[in-house]
Protein backbone atom coordinates (compact mmCIF):
# COMPACT_ATOMS: atom_id res chain seq x y z
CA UNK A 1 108.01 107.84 116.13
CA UNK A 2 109.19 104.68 114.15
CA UNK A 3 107.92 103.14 111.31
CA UNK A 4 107.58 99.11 111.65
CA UNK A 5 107.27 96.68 108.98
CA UNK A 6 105.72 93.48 108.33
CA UNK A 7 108.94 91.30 107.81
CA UNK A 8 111.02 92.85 110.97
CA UNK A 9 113.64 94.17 108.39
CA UNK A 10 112.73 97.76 108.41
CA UNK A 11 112.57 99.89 111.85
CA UNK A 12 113.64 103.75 111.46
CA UNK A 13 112.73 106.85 113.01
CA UNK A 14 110.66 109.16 110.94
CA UNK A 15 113.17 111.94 111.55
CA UNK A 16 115.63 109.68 109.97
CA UNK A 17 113.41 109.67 106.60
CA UNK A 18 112.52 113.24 107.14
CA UNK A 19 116.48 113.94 106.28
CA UNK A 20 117.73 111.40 103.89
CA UNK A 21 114.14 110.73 102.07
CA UNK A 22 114.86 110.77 98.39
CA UNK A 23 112.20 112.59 96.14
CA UNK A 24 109.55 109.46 94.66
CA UNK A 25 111.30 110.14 90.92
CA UNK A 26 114.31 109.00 92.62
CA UNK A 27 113.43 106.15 94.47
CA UNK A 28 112.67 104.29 91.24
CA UNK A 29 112.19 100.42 91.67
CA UNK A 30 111.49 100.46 95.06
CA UNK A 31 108.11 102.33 95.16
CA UNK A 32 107.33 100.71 91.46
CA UNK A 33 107.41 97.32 92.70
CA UNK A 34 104.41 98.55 95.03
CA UNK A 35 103.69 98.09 98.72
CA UNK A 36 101.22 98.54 101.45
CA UNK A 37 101.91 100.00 105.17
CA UNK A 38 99.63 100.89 107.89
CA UNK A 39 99.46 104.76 108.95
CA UNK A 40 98.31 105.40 112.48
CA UNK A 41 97.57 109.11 112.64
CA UNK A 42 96.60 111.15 116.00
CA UNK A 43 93.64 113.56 115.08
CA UNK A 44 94.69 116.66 117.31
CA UNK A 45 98.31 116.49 115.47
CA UNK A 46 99.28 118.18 112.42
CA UNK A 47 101.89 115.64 111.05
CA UNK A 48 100.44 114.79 108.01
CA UNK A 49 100.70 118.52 106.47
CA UNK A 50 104.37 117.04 106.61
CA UNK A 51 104.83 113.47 106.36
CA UNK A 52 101.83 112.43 103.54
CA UNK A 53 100.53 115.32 101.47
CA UNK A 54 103.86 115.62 100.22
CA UNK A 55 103.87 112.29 98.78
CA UNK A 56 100.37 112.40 97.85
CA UNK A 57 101.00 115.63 95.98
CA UNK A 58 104.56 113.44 94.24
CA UNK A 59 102.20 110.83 93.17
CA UNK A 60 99.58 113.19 91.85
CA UNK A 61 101.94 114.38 88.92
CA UNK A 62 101.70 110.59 87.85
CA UNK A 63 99.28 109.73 85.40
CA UNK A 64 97.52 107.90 87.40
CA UNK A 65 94.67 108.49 90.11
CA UNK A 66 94.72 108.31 94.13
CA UNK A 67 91.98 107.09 95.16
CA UNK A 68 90.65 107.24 98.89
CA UNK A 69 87.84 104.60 100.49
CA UNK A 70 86.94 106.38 103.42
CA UNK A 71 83.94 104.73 104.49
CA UNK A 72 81.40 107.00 106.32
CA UNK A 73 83.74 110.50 105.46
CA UNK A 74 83.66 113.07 102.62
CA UNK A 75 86.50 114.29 101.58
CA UNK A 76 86.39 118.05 101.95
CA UNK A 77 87.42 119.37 98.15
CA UNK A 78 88.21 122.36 99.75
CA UNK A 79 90.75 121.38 102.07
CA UNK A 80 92.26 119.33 99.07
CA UNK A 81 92.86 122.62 96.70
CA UNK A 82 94.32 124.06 99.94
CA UNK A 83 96.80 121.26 100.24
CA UNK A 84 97.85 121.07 96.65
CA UNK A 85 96.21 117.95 95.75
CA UNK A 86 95.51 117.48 92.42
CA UNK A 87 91.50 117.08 92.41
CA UNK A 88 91.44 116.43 89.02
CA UNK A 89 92.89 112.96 90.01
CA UNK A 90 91.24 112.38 93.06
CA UNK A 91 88.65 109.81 93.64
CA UNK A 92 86.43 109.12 96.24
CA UNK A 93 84.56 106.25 97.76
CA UNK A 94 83.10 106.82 101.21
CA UNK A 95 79.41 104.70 101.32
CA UNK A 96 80.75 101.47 101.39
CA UNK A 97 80.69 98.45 104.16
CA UNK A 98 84.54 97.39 106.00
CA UNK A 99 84.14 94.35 104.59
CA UNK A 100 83.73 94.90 100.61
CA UNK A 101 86.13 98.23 101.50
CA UNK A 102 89.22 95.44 101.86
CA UNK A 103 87.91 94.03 98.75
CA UNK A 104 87.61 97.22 97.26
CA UNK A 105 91.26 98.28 98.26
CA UNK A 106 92.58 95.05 96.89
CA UNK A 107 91.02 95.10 93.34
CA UNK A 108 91.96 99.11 92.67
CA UNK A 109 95.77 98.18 93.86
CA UNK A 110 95.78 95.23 91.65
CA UNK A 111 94.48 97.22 88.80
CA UNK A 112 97.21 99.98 88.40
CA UNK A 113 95.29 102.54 87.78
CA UNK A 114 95.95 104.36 90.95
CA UNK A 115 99.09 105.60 92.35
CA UNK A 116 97.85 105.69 95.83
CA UNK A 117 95.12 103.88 97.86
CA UNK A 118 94.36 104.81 101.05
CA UNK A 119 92.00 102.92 102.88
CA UNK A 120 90.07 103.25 106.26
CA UNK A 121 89.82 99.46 107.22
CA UNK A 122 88.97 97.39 110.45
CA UNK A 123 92.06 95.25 111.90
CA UNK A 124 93.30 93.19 108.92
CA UNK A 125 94.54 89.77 109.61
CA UNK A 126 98.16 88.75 108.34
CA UNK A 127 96.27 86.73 105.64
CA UNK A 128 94.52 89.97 104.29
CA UNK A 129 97.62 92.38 104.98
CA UNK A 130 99.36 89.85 102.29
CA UNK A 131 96.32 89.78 99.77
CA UNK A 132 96.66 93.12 99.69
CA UNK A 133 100.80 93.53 99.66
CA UNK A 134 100.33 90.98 96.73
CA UNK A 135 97.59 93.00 94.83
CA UNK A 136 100.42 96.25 95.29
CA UNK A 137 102.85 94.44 93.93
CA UNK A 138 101.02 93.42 90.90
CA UNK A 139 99.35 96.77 90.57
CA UNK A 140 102.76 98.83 91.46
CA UNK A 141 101.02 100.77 93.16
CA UNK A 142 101.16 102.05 97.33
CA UNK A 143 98.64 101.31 99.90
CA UNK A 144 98.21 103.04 102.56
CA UNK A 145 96.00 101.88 105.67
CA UNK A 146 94.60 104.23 107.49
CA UNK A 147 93.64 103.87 111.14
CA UNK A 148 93.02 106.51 113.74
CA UNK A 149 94.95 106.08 116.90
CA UNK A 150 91.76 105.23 119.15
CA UNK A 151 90.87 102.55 117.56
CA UNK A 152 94.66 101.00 117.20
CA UNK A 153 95.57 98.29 119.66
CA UNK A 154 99.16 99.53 120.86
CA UNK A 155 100.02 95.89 121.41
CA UNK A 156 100.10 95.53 117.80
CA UNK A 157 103.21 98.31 117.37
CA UNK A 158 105.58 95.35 119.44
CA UNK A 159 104.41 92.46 117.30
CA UNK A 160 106.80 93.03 114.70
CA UNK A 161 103.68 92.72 111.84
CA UNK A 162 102.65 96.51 111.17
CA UNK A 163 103.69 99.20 109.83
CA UNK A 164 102.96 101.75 111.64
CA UNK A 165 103.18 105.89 111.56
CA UNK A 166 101.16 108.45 113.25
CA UNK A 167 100.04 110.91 111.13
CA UNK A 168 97.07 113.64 111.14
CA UNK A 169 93.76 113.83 109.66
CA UNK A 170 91.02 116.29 110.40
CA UNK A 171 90.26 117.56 106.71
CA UNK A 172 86.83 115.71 106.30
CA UNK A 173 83.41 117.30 107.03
């Protein structure tokens, strides 16, 4: 597993980060200046219990919210006291359209007022990946783009313009 990035400079195996991964206090500038990467998760595989709830659950001691726009899912709040998210910070927007959802993602990262966005969007194209990198930047805050792995076109993982990591998600009802 290997994450990819957008400017060819960053290519390391998730075991690699697993090890040598300083804590988000520690990290400092890097994650402050903010930044957006795509997540491609596998449904049947329990990675993110390991890989993103543990930086969701780093962010949620910030101040500031996480918000998800999961168009089309509900968030179960159960499985999100189970995971040791803070719920209190949590918000969700799930009845919205792909199209205003990229919108969406790129006004609450601009805003910094959340932490964390994930986002379930359609393909992006470079132009939109960099609206929204921008809006991170501005906002310091991190974006993450969801996508399940059957609707991912592999071709994209050699392209050099993700960033991709398989991760899990099967906690909505």
């Amino acid at each position: 597993m290997a994450i990819y990035s957008w400017n060819k400079i960053t290519e390391h195996s998730v075991n690699h980060y697993a090890q040598t991964m300083p804590s988000i206090t520690q990290t400092g500038n890097a994650l402050q200046q903010g930044m957006v990467s795509e997540l491609i998760y596998d449904e049947k595989h329990p990675i993110m219990d390991c890989i993103l709830l543990p930086m969701l659950r780093q962010f949620g001691i910030q101040s500031r919210w996480l918000l998800w726009l999961s168009p089309n899912k509900k968030l179960s709040r159960h499985w999100l006291e189970q995971s040791g998210l803070p719920t209190n910070k949590i918000m969700q927007l799930n009845n919205m359209a792909s199209i205003t959802t990229i919108e969406a993602m790129e006004k609450a990262l601009r805003s910094g007022n959340y932490s964390v966005v994930l986002g379930w969007l359609p393909e992006l194209s470079e132009q939109d990946f960099c609206r929204l990198q921008n809006a991170a930047q501005e906002g310091h805050s991190i974006g993450f783009i969801m996508r399940p792995q059957k609707t991912h076109n592999i071709a994209g993982i050699h392209s050099g313009q993700q960033n991709n990591l398989k991760i899990h998600s099967n906690y909505y009802h």
